[in-house]
PDB file of N, CA and C in Angstrom:
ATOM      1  N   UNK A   1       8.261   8.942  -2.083  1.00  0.00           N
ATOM      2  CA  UNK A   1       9.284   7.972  -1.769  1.00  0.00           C
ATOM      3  C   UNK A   1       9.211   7.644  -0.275  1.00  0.00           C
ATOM      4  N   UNK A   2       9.256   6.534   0.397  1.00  0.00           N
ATOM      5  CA  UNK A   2       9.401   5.934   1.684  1.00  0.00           C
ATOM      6  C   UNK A   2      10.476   5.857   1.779  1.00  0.00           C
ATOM      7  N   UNK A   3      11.237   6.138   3.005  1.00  0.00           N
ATOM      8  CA  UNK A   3      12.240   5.970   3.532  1.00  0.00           C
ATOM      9  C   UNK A   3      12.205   5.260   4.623  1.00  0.00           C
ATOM     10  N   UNK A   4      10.977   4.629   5.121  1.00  0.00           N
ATOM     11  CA  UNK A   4      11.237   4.268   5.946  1.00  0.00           C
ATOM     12  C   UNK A   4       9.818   2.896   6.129  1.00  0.00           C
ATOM     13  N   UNK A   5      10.362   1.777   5.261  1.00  0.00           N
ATOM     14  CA  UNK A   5       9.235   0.887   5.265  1.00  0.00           C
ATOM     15  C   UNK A   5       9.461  -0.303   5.662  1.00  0.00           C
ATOM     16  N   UNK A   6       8.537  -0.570   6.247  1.00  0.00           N
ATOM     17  CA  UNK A   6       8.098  -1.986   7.097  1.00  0.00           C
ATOM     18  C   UNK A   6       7.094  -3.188   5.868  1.00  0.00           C
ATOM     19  N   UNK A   7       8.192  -4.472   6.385  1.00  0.00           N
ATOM     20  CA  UNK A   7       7.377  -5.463   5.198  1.00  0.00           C
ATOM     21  C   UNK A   7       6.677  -6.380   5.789  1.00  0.00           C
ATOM     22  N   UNK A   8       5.248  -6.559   5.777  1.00  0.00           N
ATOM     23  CA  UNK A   8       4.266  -7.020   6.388  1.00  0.00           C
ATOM     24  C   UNK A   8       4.431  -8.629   5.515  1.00  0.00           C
ATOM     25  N   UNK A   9       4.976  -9.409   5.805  1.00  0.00           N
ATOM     26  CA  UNK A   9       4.826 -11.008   4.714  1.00  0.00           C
ATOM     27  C   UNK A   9       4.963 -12.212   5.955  1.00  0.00           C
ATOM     28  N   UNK A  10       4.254 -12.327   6.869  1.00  0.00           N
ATOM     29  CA  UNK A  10       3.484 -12.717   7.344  1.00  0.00           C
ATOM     30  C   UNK A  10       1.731 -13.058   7.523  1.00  0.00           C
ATOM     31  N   UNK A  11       0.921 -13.945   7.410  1.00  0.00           N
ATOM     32  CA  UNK A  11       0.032 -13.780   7.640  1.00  0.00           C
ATOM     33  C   UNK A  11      -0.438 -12.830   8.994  1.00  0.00           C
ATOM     34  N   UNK A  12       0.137 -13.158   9.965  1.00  0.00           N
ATOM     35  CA  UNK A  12       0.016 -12.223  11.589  1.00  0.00           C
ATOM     36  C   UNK A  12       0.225 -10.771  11.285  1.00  0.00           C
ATOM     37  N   UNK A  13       1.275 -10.986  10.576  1.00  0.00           N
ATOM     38  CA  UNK A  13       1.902  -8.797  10.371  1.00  0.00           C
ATOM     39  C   UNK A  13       0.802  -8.660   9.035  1.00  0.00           C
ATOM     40  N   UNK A  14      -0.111  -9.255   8.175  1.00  0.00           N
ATOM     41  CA  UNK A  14      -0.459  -8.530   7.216  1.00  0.00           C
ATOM     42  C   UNK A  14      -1.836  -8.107   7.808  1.00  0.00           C
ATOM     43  N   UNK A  15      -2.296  -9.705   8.889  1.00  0.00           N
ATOM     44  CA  UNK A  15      -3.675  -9.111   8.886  1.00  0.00           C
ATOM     45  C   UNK A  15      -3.732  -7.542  10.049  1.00  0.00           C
ATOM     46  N   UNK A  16      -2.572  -7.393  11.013  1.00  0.00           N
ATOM     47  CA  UNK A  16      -2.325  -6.841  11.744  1.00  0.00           C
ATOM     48  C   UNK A  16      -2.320  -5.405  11.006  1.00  0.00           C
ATOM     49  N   UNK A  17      -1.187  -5.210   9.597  1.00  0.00           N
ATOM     50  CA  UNK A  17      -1.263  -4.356   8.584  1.00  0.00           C
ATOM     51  C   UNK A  17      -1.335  -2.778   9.791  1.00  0.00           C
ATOM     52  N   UNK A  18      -1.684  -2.188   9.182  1.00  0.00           N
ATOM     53  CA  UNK A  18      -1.979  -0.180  10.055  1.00  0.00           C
ATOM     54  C   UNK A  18      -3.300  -0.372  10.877  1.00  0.00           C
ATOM     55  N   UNK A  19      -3.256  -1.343  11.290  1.00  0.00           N
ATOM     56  CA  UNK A  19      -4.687  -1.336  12.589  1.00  0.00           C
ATOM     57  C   UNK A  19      -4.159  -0.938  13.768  1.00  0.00           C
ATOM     58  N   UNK A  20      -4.481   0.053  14.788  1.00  0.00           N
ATOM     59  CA  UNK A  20      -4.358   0.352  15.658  1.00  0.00           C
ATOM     60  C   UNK A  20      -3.439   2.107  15.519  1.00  0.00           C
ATOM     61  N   UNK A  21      -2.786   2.167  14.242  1.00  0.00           N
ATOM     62  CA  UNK A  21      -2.074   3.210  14.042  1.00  0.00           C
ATOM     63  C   UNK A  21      -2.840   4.683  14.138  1.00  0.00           C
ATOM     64  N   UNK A  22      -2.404   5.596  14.231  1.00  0.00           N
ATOM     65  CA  UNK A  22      -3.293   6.796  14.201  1.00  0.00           C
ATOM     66  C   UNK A  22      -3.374   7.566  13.122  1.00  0.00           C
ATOM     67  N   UNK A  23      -1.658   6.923  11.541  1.00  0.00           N
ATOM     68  CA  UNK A  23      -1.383   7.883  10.615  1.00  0.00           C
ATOM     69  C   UNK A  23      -0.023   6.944  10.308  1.00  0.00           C
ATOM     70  N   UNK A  24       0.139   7.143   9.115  1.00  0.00           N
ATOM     71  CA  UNK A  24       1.143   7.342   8.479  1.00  0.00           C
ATOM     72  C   UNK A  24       1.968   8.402   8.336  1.00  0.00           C
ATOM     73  N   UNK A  25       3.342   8.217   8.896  1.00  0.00           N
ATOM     74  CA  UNK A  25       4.173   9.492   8.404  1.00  0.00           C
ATOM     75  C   UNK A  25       4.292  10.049   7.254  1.00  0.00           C
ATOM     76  N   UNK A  26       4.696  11.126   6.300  1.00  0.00           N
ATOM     77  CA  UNK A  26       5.174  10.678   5.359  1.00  0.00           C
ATOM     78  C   UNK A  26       6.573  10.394   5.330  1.00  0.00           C
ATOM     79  N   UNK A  27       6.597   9.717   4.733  1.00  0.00           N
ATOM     80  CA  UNK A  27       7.947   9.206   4.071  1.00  0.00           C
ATOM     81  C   UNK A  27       7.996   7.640   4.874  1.00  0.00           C
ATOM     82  N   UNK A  28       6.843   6.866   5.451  1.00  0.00           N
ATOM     83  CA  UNK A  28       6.508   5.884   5.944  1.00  0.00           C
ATOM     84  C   UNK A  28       5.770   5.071   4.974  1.00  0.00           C
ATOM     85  N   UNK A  29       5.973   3.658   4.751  1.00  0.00           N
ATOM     86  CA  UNK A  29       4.905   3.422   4.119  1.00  0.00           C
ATOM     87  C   UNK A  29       5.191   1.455   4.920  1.00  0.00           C
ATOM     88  N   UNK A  30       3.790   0.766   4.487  1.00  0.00           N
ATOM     89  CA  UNK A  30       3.826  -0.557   4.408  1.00  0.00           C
ATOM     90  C   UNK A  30       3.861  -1.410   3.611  1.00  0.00           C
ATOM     91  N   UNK A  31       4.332  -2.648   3.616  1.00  0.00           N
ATOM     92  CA  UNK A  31       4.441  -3.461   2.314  1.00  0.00           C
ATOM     93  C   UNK A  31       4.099  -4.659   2.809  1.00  0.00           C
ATOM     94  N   UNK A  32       3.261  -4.917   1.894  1.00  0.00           N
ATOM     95  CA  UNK A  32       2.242  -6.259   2.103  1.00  0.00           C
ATOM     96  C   UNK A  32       2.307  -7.182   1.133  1.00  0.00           C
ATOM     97  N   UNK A  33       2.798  -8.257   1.782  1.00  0.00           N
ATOM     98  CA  UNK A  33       3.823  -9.637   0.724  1.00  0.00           C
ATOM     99  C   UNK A  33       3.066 -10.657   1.095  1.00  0.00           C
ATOM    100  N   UNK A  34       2.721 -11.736   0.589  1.00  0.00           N
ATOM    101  CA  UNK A  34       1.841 -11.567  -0.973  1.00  0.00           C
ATOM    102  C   UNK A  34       0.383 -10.388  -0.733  1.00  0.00           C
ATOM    103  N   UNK A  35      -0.138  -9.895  -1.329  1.00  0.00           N
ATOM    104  CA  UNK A  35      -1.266  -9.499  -1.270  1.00  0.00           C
ATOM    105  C   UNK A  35      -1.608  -8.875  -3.023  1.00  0.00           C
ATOM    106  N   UNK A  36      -2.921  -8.649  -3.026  1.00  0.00           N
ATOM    107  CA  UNK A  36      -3.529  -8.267  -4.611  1.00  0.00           C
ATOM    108  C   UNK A  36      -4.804  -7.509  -3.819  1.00  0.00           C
ATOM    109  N   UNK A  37      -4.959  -7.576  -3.018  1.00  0.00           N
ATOM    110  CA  UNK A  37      -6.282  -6.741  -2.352  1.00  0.00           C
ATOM    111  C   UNK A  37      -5.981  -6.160  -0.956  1.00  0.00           C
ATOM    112  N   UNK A  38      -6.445  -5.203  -0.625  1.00  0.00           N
ATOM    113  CA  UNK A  38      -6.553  -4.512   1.121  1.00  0.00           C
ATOM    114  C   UNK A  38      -8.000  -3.938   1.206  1.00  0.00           C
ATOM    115  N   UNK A  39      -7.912  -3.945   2.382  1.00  0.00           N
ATOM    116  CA  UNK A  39      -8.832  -3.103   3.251  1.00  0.00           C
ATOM    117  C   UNK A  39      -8.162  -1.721   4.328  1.00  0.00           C
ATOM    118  N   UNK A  40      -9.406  -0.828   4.425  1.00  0.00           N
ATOM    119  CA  UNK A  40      -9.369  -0.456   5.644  1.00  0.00           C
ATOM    120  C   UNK A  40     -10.373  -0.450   6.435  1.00  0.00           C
ATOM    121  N   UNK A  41     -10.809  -1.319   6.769  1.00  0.00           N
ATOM    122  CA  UNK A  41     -12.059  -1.561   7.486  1.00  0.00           C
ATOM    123  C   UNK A  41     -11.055  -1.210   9.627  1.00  0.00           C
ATOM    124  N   UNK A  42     -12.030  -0.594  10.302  1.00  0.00           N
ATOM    125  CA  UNK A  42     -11.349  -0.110  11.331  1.00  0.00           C
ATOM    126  C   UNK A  42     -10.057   0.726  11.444  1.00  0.00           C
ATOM    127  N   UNK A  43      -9.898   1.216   9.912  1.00  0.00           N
ATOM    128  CA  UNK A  43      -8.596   2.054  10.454  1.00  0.00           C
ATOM    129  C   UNK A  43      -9.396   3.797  10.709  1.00  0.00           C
ATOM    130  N   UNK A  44      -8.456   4.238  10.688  1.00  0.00           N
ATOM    131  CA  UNK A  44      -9.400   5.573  11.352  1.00  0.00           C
ATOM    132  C   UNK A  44      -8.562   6.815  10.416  1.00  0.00           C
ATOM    133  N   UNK A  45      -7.557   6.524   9.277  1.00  0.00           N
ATOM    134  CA  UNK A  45      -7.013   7.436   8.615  1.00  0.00           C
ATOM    135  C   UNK A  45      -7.099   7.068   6.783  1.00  0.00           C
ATOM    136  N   UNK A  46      -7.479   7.661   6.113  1.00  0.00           N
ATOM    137  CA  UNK A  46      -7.268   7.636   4.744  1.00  0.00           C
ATOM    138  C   UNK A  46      -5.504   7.483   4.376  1.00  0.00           C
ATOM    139  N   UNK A  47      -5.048   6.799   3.081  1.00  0.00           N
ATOM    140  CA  UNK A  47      -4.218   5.874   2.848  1.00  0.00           C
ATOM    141  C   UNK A  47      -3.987   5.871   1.179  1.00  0.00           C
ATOM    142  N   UNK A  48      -2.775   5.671   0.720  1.00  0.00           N
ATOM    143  CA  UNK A  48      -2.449   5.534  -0.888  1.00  0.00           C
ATOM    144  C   UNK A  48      -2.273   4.474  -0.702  1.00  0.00           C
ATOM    145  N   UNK A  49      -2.538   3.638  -1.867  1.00  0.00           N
ATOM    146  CA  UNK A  49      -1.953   2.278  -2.216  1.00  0.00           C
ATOM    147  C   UNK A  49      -1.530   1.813  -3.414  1.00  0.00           C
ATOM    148  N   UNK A  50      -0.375   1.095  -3.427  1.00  0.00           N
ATOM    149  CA  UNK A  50       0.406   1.149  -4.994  1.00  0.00           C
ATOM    150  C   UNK A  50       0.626  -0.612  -4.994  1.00  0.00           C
ATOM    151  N   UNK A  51      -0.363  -1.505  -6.272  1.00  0.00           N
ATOM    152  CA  UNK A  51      -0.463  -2.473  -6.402  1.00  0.00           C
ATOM    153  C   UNK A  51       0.246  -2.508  -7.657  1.00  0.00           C
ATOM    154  N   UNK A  52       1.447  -3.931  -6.871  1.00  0.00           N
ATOM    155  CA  UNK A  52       2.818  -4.169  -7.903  1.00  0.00           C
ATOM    156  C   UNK A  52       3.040  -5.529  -8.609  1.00  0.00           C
ATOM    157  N   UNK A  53       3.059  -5.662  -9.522  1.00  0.00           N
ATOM    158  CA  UNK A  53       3.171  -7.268 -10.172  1.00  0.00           C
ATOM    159  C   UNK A  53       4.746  -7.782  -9.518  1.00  0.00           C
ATOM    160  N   UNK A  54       4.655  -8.728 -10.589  1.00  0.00           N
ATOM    161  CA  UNK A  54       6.608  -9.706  -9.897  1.00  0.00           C
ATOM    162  C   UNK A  54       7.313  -8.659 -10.578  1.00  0.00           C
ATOM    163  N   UNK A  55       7.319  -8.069 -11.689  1.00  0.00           N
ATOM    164  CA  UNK A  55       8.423  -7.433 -11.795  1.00  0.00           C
ATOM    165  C   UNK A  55       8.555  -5.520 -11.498  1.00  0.00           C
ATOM    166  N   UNK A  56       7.660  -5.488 -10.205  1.00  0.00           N
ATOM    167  CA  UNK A  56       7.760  -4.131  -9.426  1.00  0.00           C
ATOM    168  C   UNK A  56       7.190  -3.147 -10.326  1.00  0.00           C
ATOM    169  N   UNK A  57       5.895  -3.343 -11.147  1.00  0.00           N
ATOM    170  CA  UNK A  57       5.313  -2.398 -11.928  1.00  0.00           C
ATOM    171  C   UNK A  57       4.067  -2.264 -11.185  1.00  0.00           C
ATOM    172  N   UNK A  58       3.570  -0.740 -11.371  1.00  0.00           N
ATOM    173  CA  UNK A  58       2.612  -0.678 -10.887  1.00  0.00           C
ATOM    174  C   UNK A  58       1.656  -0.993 -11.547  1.00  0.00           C
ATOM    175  N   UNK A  59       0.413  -1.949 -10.938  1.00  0.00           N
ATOM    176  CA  UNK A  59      -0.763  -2.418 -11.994  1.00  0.00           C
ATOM    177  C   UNK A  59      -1.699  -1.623 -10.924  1.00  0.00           C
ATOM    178  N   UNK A  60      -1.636  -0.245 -10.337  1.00  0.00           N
ATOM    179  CA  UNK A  60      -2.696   0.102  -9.833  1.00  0.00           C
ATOM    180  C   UNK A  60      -2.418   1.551  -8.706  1.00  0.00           C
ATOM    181  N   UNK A  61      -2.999   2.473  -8.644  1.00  0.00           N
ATOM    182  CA  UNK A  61      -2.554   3.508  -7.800  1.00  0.00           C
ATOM    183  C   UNK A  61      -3.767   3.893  -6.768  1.00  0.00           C
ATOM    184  N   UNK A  62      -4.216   4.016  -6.168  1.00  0.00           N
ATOM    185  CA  UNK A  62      -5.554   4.301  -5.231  1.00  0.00           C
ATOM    186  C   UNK A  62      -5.296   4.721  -4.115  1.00  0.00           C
ATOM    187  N   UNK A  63      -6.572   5.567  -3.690  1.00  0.00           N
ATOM    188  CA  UNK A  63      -6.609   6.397  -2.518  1.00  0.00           C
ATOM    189  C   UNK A  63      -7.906   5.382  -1.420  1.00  0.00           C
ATOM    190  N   UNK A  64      -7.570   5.231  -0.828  1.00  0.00           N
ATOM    191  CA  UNK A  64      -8.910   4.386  -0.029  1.00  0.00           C
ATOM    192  C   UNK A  64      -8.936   4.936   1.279  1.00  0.00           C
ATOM    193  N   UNK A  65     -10.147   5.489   1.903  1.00  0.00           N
ATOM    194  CA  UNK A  65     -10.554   6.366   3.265  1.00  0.00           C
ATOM    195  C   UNK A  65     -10.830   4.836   3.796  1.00  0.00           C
ATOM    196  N   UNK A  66     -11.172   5.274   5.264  1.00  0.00           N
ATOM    197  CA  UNK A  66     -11.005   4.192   6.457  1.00  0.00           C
ATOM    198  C   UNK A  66     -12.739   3.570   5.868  1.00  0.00           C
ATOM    199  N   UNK A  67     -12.928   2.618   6.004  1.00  0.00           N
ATOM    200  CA  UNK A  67     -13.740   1.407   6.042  1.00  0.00           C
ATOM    201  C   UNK A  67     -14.420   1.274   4.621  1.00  0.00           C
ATOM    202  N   UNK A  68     -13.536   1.235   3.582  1.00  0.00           N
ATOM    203  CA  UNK A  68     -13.360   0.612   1.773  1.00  0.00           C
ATOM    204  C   UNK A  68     -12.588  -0.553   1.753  1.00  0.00           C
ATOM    205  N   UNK A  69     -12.806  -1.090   1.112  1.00  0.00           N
ATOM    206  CA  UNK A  69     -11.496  -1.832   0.378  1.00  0.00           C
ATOM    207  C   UNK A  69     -11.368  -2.051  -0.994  1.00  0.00           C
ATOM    208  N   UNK A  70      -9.970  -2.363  -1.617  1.00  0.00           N
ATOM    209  CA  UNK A  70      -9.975  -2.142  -2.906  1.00  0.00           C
ATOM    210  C   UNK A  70     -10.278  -3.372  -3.598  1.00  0.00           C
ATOM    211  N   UNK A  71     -10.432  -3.379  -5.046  1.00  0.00           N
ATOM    212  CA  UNK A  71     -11.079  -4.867  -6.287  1.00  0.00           C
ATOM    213  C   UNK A  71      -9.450  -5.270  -6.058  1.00  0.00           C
ATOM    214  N   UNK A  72      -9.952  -6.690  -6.503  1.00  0.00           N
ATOM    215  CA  UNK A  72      -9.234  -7.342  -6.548  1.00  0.00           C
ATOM    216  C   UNK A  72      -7.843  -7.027  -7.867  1.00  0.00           C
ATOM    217  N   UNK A  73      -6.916  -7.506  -7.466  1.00  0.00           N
ATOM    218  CA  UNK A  73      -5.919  -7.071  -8.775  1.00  0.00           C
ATOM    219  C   UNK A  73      -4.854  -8.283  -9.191  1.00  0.00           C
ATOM    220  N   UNK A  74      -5.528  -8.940  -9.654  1.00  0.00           N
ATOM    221  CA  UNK A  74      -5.452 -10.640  -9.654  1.00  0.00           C
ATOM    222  C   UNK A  74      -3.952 -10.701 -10.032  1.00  0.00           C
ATOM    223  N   UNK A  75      -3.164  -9.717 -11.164  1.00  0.00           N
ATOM    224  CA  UNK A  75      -1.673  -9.725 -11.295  1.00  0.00           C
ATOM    225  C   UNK A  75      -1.005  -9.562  -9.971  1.00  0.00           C
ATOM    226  N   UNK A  76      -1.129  -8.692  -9.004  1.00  0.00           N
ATOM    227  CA  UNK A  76      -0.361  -7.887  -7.893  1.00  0.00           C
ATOM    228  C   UNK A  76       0.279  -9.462  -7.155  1.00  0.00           C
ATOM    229  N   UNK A  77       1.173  -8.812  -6.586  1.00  0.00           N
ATOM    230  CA  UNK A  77       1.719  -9.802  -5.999  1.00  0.00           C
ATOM    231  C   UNK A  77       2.076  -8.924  -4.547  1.00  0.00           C
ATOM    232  N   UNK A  78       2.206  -7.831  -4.884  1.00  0.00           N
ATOM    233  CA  UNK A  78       2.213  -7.389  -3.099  1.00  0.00           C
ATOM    234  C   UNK A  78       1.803  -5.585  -2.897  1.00  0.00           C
ATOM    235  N   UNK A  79       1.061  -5.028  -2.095  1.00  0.00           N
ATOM    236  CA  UNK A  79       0.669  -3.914  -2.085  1.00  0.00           C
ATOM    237  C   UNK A  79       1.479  -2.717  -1.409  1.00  0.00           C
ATOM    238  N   UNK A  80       2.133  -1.479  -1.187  1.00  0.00           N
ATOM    239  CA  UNK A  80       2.340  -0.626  -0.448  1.00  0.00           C
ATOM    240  C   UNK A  80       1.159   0.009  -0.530  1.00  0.00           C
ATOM    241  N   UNK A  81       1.202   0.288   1.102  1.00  0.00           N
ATOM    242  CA  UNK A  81       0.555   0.976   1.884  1.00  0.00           C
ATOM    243  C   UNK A  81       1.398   2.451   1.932  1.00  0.00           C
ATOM    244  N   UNK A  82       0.727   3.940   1.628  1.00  0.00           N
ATOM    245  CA  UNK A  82       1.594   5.193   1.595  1.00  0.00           C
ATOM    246  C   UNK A  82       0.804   6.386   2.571  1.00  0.00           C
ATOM    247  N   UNK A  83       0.856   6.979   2.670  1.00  0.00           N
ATOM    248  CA  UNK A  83       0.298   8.059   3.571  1.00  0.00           C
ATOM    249  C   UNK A  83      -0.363   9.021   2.692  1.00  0.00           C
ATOM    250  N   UNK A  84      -1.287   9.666   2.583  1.00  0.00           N
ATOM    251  CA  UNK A  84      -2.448  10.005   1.880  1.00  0.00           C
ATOM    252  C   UNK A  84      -1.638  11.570   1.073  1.00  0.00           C
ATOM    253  N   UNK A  85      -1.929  10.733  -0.156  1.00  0.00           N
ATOM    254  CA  UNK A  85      -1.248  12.127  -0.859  1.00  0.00           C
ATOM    255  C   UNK A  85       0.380  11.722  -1.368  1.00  0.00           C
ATOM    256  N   UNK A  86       0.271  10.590  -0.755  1.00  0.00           N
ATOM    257  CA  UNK A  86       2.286  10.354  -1.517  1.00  0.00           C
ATOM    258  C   UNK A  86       1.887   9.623  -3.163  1.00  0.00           C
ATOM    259  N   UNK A  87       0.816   9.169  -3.154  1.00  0.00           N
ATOM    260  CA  UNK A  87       0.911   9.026  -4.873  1.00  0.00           C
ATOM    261  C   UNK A  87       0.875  10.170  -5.800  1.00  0.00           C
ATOM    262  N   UNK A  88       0.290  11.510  -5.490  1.00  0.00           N
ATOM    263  CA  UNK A  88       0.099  12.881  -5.781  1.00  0.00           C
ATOM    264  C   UNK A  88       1.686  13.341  -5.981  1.00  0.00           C
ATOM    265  N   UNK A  89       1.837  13.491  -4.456  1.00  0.00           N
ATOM    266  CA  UNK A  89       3.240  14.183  -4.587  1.00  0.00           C
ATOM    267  C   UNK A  89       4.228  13.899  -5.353  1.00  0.00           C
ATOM    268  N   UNK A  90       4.433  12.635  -5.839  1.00  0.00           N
ATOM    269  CA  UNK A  90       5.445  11.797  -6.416  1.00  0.00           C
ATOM    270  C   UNK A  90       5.027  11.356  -7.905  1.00  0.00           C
ATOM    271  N   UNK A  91       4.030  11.713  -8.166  1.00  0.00           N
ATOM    272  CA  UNK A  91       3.175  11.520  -9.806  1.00  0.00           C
ATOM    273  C   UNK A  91       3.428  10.021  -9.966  1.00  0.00           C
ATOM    274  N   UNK A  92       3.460   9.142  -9.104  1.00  0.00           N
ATOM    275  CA  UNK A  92       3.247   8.094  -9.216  1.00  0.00           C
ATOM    276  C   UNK A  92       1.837   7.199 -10.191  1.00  0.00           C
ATOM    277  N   UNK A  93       2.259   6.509 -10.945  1.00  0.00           N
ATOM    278  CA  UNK A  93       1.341   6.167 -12.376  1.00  0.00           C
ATOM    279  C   UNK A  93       1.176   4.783 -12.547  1.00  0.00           C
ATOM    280  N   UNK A  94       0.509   4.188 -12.989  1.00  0.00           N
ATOM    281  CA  UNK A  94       0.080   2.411 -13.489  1.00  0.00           C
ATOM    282  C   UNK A  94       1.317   2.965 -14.541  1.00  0.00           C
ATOM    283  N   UNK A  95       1.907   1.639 -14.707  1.00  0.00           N
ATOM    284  CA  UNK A  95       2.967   1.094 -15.534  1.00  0.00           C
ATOM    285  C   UNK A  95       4.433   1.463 -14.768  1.00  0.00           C
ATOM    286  N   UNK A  96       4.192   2.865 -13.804  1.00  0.00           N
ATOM    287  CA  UNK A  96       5.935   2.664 -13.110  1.00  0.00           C
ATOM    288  C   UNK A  96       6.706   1.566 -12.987  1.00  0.00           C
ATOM    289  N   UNK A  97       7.579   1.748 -12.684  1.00  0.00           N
ATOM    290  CA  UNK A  97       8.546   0.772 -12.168  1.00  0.00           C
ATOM    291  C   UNK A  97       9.089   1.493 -10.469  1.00  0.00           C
ATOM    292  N   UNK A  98       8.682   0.542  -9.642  1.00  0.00           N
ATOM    293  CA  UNK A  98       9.354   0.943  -8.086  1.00  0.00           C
ATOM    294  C   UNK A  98      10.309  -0.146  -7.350  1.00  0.00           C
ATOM    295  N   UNK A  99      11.242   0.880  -7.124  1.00  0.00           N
ATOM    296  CA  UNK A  99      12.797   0.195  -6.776  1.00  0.00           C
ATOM    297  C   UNK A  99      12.453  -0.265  -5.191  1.00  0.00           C
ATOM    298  N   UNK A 100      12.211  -1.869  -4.923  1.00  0.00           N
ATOM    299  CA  UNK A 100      11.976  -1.719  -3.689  1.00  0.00           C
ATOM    300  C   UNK A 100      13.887  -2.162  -2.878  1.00  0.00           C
ATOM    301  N   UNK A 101      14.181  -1.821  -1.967  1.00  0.00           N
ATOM    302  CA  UNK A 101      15.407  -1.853  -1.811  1.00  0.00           C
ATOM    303  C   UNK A 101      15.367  -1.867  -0.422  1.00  0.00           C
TER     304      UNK A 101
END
């Protein structure tokens, strides 16, 4: 669970996204409005990512290390960004439902 998230729905704040960061806290995460794909090309920390359709289901759960990026996920309509290991901790699954609030 994030407690403490930042919503990237800008073109400037998405391409900007965790570049320059050193880590994710946990209980930090990012949210990237519209998006269906990321990268981490230049980041320097491994990363969870939870790809969500319009009605906040997950169509996707992934771990991506610094310079991957993920397939495309043509439903998603926007991605969180989580700190490595918060999809683990939280048994987070394709088909959830996440309360963004």
């Amino acid at each position: 669970m994030a407690i403490d998230a930042t919503m990237a729905d800008t073109p400037l704040k998405r391409m900007k996204g965790l570049l320059g960061r050193e880590r994710l806290e946990e209980g930090q995460a990012l949210i990237l409005k519209p998006s269906n794909s990321i990268h981490c090309f230049f980041m320097r920390f491994t990363i969870d990512a939870l790809f969500l359709d319009k009605e906040n289901k997950v169509i996707a759960a992934v771990t991506l290390p610094p310079w991957h990026l993920s397939r495309i996920y043509f439903r998603a309509i926007l991605v969180i960004e989580l700190p490595e290991g918060a999809i683990r901790k939280t048994s987070t699954q394709k088909g959830d439902i996440i309360s963004l609030k």
